[in-house]
Protein backbone atom coordinates (compact mmCIF):
# COMPACT_ATOMS: atom_id res chain seq x y z
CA UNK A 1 0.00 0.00 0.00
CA UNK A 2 2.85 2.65 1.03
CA UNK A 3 4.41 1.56 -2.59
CA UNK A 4 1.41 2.25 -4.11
CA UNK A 5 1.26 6.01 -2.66
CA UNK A 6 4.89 6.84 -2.97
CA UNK A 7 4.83 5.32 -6.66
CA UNK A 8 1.28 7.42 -7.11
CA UNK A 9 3.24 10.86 -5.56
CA UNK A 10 6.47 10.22 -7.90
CA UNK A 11 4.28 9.60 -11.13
CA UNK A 12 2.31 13.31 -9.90
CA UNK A 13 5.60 15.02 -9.78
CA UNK A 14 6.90 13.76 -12.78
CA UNK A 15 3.39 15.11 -14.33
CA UNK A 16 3.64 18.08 -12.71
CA UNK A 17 7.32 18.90 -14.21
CA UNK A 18 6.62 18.14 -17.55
CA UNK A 19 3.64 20.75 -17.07
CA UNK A 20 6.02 23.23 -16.03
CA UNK A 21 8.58 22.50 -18.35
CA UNK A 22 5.59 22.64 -21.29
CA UNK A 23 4.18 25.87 -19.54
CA UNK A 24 7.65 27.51 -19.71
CA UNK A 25 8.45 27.32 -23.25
CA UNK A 26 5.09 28.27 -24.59
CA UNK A 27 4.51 30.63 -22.01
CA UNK A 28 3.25 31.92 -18.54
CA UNK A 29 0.73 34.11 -16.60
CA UNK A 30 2.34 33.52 -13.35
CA UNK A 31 2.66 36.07 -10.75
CA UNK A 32 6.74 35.40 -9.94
CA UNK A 33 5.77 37.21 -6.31
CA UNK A 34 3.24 34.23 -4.99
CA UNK A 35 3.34 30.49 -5.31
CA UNK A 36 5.94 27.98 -5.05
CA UNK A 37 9.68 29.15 -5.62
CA UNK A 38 10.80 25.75 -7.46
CA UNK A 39 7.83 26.16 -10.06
CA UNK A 40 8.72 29.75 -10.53
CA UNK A 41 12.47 28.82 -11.24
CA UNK A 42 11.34 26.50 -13.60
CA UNK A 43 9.02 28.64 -15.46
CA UNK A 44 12.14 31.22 -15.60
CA UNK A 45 15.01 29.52 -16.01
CA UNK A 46 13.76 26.68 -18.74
CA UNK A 47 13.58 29.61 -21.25
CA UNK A 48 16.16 31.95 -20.05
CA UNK A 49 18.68 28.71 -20.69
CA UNK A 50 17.48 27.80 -23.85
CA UNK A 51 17.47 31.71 -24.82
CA UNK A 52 21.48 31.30 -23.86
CA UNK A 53 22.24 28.51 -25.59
CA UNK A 54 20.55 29.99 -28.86
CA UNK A 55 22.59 33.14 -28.36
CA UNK A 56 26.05 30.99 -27.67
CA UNK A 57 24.88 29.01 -31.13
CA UNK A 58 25.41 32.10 -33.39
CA UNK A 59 29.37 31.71 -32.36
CA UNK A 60 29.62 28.24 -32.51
CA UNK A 61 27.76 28.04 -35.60
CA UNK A 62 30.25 30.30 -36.78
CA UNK A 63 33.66 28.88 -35.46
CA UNK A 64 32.20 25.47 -36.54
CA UNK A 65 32.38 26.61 -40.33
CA UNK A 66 35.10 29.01 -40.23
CA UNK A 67 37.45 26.06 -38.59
CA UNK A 68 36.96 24.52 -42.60
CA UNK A 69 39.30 27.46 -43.59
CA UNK A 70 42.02 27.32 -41.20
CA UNK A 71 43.65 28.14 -38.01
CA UNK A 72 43.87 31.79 -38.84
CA UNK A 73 39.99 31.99 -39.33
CA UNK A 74 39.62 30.26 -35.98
CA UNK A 75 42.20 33.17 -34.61
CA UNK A 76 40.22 35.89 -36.34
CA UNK A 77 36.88 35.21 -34.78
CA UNK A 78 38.16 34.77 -31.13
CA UNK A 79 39.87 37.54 -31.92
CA UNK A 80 37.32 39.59 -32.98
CA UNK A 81 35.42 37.84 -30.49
CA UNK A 82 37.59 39.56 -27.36
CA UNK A 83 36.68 42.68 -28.64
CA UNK A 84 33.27 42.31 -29.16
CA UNK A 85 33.32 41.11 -25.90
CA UNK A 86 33.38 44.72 -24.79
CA UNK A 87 30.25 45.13 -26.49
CA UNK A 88 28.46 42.53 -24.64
CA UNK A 89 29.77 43.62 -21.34
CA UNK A 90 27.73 47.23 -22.52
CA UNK A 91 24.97 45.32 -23.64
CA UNK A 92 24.56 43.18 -20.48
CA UNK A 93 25.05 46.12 -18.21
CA UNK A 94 22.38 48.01 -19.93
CA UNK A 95 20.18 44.85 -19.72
CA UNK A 96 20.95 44.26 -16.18
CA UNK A 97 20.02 47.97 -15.17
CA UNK A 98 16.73 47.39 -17.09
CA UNK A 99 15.86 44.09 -15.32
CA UNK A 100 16.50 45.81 -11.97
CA UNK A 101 14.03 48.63 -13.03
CA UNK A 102 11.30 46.77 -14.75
CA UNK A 103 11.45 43.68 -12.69
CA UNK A 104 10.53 46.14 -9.80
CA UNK A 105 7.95 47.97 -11.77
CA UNK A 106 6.41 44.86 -12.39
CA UNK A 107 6.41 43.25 -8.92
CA UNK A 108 4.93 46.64 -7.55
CA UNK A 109 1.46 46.11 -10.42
CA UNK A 110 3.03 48.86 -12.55
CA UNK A 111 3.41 47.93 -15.91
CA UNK A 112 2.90 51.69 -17.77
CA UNK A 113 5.82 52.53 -15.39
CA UNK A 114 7.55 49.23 -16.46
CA UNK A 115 7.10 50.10 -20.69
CA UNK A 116 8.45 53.84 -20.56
CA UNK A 117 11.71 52.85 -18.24
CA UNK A 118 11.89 49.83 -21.35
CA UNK A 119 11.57 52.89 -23.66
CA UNK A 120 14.56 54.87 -21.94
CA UNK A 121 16.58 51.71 -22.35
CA UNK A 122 16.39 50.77 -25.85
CA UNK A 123 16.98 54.60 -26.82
CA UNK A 124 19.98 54.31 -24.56
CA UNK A 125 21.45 51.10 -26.35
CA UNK A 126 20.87 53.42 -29.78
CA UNK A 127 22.80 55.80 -29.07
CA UNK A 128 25.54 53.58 -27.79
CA UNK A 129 26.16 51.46 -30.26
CA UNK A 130 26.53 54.43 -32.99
CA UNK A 131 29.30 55.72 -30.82
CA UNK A 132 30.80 52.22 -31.49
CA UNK A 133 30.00 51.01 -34.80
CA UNK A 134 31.53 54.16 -36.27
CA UNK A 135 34.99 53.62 -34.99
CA UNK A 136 34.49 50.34 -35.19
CA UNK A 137 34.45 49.84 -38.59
CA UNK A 138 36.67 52.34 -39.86
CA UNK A 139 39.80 51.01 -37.79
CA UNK A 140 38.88 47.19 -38.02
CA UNK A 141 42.52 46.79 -39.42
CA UNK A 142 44.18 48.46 -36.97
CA UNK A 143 42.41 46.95 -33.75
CA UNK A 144 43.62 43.50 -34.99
CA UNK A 145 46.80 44.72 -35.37
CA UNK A 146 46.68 46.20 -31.90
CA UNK A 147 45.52 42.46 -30.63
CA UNK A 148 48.66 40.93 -32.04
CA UNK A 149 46.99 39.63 -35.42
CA UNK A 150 49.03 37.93 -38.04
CA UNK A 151 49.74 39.92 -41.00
CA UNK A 152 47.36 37.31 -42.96
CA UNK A 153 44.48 37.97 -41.16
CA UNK A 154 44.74 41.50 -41.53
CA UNK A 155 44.95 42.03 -44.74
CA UNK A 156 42.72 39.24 -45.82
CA UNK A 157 40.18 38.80 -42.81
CA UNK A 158 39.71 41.83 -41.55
CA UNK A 159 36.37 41.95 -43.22
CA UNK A 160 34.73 39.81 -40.09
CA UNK A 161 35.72 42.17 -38.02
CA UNK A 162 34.62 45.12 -39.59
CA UNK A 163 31.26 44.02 -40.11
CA UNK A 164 30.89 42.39 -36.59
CA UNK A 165 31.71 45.63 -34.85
CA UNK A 166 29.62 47.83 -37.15
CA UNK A 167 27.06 46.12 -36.79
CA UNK A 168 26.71 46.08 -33.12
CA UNK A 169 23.35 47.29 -32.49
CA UNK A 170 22.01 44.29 -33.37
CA UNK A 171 23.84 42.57 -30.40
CA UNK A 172 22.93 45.39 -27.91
CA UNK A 173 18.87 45.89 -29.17
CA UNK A 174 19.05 41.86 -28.69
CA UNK A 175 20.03 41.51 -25.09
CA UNK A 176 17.82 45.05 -23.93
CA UNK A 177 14.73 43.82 -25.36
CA UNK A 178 15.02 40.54 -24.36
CA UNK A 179 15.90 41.91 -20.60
CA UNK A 180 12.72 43.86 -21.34
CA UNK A 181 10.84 40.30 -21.88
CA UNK A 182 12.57 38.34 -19.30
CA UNK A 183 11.98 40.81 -16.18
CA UNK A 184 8.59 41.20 -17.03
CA UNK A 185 8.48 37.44 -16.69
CA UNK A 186 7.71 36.39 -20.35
CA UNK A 187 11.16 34.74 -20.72
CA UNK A 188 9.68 32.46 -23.16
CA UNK A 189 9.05 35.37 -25.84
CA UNK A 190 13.52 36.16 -25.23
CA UNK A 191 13.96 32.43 -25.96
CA UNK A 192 11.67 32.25 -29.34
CA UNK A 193 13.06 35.22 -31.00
CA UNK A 194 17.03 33.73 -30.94
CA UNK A 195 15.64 30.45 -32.14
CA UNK A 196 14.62 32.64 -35.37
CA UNK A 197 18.10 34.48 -35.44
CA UNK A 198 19.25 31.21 -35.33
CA UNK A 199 17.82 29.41 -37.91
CA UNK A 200 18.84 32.04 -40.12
CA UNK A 201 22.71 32.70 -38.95
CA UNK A 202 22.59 28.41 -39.57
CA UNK A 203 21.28 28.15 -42.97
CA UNK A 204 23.37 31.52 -44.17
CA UNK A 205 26.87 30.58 -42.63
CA UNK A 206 27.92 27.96 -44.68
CA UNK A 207 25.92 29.59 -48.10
CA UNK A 208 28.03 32.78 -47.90
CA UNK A 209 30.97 31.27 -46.20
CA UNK A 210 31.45 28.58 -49.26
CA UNK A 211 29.64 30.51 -51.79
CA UNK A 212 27.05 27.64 -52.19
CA UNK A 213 24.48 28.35 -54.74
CA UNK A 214 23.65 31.68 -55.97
CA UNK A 215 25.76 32.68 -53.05
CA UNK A 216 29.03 34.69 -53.20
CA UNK A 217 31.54 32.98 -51.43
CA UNK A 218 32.72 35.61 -48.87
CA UNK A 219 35.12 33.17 -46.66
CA UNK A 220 35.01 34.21 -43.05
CA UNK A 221 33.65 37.40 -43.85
CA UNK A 222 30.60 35.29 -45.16
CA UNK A 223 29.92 34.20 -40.82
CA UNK A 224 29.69 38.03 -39.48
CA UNK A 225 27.54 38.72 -42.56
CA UNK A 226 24.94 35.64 -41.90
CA UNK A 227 25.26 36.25 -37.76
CA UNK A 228 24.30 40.28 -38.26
CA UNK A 229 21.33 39.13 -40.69
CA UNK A 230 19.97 36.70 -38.18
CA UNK A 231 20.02 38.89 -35.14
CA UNK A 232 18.71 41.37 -37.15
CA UNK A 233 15.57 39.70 -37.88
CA UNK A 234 15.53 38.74 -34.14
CA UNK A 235 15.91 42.05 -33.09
CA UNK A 236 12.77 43.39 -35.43
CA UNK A 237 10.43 40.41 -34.52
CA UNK A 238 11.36 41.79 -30.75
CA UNK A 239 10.18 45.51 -31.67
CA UNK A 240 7.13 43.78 -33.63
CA UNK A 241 6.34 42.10 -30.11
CA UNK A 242 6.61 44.99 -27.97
CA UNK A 243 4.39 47.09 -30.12
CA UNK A 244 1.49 44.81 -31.28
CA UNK A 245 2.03 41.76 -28.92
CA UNK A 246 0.17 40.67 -25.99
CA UNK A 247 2.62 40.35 -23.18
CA UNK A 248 3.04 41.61 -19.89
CA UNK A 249 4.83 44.92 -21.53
CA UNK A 250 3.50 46.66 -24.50
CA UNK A 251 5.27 49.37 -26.04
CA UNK A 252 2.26 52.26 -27.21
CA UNK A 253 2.73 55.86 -28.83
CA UNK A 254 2.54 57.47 -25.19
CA UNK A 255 5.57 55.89 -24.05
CA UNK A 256 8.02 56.90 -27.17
CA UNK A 257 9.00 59.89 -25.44
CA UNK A 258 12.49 60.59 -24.07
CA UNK A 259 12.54 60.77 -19.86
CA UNK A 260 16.07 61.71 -18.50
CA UNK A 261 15.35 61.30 -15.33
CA UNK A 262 14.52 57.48 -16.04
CA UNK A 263 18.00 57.40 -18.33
CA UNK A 264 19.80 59.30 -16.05
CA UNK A 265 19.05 56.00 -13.53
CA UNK A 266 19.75 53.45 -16.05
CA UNK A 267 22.93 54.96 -16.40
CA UNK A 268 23.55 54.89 -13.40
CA UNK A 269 23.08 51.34 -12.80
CA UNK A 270 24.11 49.97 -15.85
CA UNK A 271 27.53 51.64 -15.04
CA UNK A 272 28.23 49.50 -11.93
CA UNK A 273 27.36 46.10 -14.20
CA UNK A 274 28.81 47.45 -17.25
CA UNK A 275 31.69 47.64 -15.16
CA UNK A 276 31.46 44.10 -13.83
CA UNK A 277 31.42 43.25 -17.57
CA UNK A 278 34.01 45.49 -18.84
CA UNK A 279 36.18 44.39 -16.01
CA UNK A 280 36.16 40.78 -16.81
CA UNK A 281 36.38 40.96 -20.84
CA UNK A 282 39.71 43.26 -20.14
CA UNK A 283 40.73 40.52 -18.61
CA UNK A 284 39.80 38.59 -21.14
CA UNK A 285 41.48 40.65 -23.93
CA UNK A 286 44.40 40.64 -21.34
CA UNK A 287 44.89 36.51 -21.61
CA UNK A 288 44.14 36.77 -25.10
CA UNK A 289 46.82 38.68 -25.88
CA UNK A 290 49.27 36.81 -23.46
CA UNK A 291 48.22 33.58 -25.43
CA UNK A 292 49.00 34.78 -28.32
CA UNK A 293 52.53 35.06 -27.73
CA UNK A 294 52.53 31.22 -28.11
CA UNK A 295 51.30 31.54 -31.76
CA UNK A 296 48.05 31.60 -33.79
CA UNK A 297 47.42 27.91 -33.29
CA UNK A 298 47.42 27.90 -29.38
CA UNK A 299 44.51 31.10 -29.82
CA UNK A 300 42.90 28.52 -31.83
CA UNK A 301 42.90 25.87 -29.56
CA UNK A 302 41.99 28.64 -26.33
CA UNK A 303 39.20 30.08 -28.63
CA UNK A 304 37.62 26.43 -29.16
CA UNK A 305 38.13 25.73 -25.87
CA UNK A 306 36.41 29.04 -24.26
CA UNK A 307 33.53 28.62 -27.08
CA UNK A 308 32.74 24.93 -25.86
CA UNK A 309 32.67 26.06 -22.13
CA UNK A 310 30.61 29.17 -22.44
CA UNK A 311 28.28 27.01 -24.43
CA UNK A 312 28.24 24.45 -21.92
CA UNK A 313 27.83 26.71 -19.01
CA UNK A 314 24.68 28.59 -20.59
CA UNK A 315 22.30 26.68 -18.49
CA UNK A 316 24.00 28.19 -15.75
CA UNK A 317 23.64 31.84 -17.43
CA UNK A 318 19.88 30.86 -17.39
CA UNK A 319 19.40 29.67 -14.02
CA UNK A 320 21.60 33.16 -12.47
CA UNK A 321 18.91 35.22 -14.96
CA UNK A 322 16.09 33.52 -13.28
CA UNK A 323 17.46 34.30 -10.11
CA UNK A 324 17.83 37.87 -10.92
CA UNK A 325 14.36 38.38 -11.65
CA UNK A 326 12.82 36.55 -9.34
CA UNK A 327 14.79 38.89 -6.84
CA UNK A 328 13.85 42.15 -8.79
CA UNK A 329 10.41 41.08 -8.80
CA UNK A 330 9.71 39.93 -4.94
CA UNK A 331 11.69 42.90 -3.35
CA UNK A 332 9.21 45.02 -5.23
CA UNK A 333 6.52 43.26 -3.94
CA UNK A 334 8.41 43.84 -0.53
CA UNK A 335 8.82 40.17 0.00
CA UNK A 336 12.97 40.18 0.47
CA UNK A 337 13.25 36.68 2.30
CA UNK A 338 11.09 35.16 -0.74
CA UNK A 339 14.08 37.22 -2.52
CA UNK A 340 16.81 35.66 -0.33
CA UNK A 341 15.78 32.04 -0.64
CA UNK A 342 15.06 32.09 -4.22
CA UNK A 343 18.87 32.85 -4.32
CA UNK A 344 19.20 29.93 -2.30
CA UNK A 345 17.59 27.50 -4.34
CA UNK A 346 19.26 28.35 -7.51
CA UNK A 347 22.59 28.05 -6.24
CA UNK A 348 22.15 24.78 -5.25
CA UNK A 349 20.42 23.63 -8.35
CA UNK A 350 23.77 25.28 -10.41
CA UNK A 351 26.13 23.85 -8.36
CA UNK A 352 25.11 20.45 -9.40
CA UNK A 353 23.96 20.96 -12.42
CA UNK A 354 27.56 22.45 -13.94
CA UNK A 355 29.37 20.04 -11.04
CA UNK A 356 28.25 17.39 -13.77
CA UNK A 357 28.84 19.36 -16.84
CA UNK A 358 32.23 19.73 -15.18
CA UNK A 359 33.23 16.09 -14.57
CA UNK A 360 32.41 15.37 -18.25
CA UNK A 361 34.64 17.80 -19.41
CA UNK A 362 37.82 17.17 -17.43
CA UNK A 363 37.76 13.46 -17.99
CA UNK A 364 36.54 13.77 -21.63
CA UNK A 365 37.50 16.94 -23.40
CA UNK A 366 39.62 15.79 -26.56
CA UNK A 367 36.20 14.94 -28.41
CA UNK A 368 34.60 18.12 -28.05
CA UNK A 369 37.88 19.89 -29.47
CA UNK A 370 37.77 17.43 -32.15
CA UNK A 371 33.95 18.36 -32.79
CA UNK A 372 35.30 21.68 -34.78
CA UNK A 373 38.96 21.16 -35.95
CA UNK A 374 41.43 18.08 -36.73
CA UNK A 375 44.72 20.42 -36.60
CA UNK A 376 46.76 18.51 -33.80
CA UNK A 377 48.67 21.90 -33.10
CA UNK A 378 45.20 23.28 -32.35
CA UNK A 379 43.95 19.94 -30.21
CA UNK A 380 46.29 20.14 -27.88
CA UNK A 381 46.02 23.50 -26.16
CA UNK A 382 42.58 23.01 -26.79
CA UNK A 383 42.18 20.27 -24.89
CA UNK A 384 44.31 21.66 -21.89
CA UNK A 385 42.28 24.42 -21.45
CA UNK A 386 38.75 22.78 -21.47
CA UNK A 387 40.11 20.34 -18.83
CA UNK A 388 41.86 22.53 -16.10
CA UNK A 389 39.25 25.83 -16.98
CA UNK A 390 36.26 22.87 -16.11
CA UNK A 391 37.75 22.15 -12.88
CA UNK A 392 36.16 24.92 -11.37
CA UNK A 393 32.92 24.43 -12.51
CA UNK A 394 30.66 24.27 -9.14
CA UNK A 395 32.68 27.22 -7.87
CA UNK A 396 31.29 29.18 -10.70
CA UNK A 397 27.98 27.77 -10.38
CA UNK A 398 27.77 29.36 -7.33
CA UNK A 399 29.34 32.96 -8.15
CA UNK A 400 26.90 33.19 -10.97
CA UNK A 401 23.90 33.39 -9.09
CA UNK A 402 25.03 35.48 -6.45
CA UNK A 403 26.59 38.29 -8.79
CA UNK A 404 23.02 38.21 -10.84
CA UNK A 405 21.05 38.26 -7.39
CA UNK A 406 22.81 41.32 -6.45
CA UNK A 407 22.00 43.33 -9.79
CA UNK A 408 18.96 42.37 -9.69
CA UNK A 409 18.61 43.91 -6.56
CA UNK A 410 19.66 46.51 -8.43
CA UNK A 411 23.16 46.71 -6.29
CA UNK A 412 25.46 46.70 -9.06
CA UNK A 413 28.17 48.44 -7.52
CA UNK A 414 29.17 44.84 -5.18
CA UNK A 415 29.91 42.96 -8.07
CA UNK A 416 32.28 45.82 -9.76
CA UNK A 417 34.68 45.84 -6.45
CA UNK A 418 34.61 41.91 -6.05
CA UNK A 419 35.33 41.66 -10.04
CA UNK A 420 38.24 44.68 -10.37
CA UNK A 421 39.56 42.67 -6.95
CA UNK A 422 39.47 38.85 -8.94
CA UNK A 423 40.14 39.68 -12.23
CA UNK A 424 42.17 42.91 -12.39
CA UNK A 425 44.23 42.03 -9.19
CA UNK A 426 44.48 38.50 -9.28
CA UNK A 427 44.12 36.98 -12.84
CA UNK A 428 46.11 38.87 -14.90
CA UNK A 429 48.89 39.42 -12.97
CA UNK A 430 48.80 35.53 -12.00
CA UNK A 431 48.38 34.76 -15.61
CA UNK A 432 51.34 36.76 -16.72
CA UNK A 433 53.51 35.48 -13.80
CA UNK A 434 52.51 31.67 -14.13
CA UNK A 435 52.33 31.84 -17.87
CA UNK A 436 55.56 34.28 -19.05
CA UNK A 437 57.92 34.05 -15.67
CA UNK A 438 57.65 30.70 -14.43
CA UNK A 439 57.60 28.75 -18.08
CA UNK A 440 53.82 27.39 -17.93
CA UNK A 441 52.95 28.87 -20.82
CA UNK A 442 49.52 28.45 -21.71
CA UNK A 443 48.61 26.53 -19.24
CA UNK A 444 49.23 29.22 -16.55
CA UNK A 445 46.74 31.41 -18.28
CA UNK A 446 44.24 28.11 -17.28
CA UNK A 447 45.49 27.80 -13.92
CA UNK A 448 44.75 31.42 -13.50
CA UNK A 449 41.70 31.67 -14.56
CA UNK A 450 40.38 28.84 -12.11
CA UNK A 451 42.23 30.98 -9.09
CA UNK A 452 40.51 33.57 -9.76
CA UNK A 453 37.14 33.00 -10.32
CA UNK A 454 37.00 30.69 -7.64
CA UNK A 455 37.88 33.31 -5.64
CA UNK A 456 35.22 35.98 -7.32
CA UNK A 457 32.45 33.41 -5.67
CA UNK A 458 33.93 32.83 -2.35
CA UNK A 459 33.98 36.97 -2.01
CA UNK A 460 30.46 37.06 -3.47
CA UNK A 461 29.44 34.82 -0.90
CA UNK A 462 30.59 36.29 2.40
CA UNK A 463 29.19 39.70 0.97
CA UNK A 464 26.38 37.96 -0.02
CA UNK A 465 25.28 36.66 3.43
CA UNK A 466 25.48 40.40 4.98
CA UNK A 467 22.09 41.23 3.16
CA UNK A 468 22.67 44.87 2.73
CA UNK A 469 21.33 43.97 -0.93
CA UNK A 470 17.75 43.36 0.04
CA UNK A 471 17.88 47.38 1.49
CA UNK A 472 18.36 49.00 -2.35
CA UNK A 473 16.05 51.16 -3.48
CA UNK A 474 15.52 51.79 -7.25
């Protein structure tokens, strides 16, 4: 009989999860501020993953056909890559500062308010992105150059670049609107409109990188031109959503008007987690360049290496979002321990979840390398790199959630001190003394990076546990 009733309880849960999991990717009406927290973290985090791992596919789409042409391809894109880097690190502060805002706006029942700060931060991102596609483009050369480029790639790849960084306000409109979508709690809508930008950068990449068809075969220059046509389309199927869709935010006439008081604010928080994200791609530029010292073929191998983990680490991404809107949301509704131990709960659940991803990868990581290139040259840095970076998987599980919990709670300015303190004063100068003045080479640049952001989340945490976050007022 008890069989019976613990067999008839697991068979209800298991029902009850693949209702969630169905709810979640076609969409919710729940109110994030009542109910239970693990079906609210489902309903968030299910699309905010998959919304990652689309994003993550336009690079590895690319990197998977450029690899056909070569290890200087490869190099160009992470390259270009580490600078564009800088781009997302705007575009994430500016969607941070927006979650903060509208998450609140939405957890206190005020969705007009919620649509004109949305307003302010998409004219924001406009503005931005001019004042770096303009530069950008013109002095594509000369940035490679100033990365340590090969003389090969730029005079005959420079074209990726060029486009890539022109045509950046694709990349920033992508991640504000879908911070728009995802604080308001229809996280589903952020993860359909990358599964059309896709589908697109897919089917183009290998047409214009090739020249299949009708096609003109553009070589690497062919992957920024099929990546900037399918965010594009993403990024107008967004604005066609905000204006005429039926979601928790819709964009009307009365709100297209220009508040500075409301920009003056996202600035101001965006700045502390633009920080946080300029902070950490320096540092990323930083290794870059001390890799390539070594030679194209170890940036290669780094590049595939970096590409596979951020891809596998996306679910992670998606969990941390969930976290940070959840937060937003339930410190509106003036509910901060509902805040607290949604933080809680995530953790836990992306501690184990990349504790697994990370076990694969440090026993197994020669045939993911092997997935995108067959250069041995390229392999074998490659598959260095994916095995000591994935050793500190749970550790960054952890530092993920926390660091999103405390934008969300709109304290951005945390995160910037613990970041300029583990990347700035700890990983690059460990990187350049393991890698350059104690012979490790390459590998020191891993090492380093594990150091570091392991100690990032144990500084997160003890900060963390103070709880001065759940006292911010935006």
């Amino acid at each position: 009989m008890n069989a019976d009733k613990s067999l008839i309880r697991i068979k209800k849960r298991i029902t009850e999860l693949f209702d969630n999991i169905r709810e979640a990717v076609s969409g919710t009406e729940q109110d994030f501020t009542e109910g239970k927290l693990s079906r609210a973290i489902i309903l968030l985090s299910i699309p905010a993953i998959l919304e990652m791992v689309m994003e993550s596919v336009f690079v590895i789409a690319d990197i998977f056909f450029v690899s056909k042409l070569g290890a200087d391809a490869v190099a160009t894109v992470g390259l270009t890559e580490s600078m564009i880097t800088i781009i997302y690190a705007i575009s994430i502060g500016l969607g941070t500062a927006t979650t903060s805002i509208v998450s609140r706006r939405i957890g206190e029942k005020n969705p007009d308010s919620a649509s004109i700060a949305a307003v302010q931060a998409i004219l924001t991102g406009l503005i931005i992105s001019l004042l770096i596609a303009i530069p950008g483009a013109i002095f594509a050369e000369r940035l490679l150059g100033m990365m340590g480029s090969s003389k090969n790639i730029i005079d005959n790849m420079s074209g990726y670049t060029r486009i890539m960084l022109g045509g950046n306000i694709v990349i920033m409109m992508l991640f504000i609107n879908n911070a728009i979508f995802r604080s308001a709690g229809d996280a589903a809508v952020a993860m359909k409109v990358l599964w059309i930008g896709n589908i697109i950068n897919v089917i183009l990449d290998p047409c214009l990188i090739f020249g299949l068809g009708p096609f003109p075969q553009l070589g690497v220059t062919g992957a920024a031109v099929a990546t900037t046509i399918g965010r594009g389309t993403a990024v107008l199927v967004q604005f066609y959503l905000l204006f005429f869709g039926k979601k928790r935010i819709r964009l009307t006439l009365s709100h297209l008007k220009v508040d500075f008081r409301i920009m003056f604010k996202l600035l101001k928080l965006s700045i502390g987690s633009i920080g946080q994200n300029l902070i950490s791609t320096s540092s990323w530029i930083a290794l870059v360049r001390i890799i390539s010292i070594f030679g194209s073929e170890v940036v290669a191998g780094y590049t595939i290496a970096i590409r596979i983990i951020g891809f596998t680490i996306l679910p992670s991404w998606g969990l941390s979002n969930a976290s940070s809107t959840l937060v937003g949301q339930n410190l509106g509704a003036k509910k901060p321990e509902r805040a607290e131990k949604a933080v809680w709960i995530t953790s836990w659940a992306n501690m184990i979840l990349l504790g697994f991803i990370g076990l694969i990868l440090v026993l197994f990581p020669e045939p993911f390398i092997r997935l995108f290139i067959d250069n041995e040259n390229v392999i074998k840095p490659g598959v260095t790199g994916l095995r000591i970076i994935s050793i500190g998987f749970i550790a960054y599980g952890l530092g993920m959630v926390l660091v999103n919990s405390f934008n969300g709670a709109g304290d951005t300015s945390t995160p910037l001190k613990i970041n300029i303190f583990a990347f700035w004063l700890i990983e690059i100068p460990l990187a350049w003394l393991l890698a350059l003045k104690l012979g490790f080479e390459e590998e020191g640049v891993f090492i380093a990076i594990v150091i570091a952001e392991s100690i990032m989340t144990l500084t997160a945490w003890l900060v963390f546990r103070r709880g001065k976050w759940k006292l911010m007022a935006v």
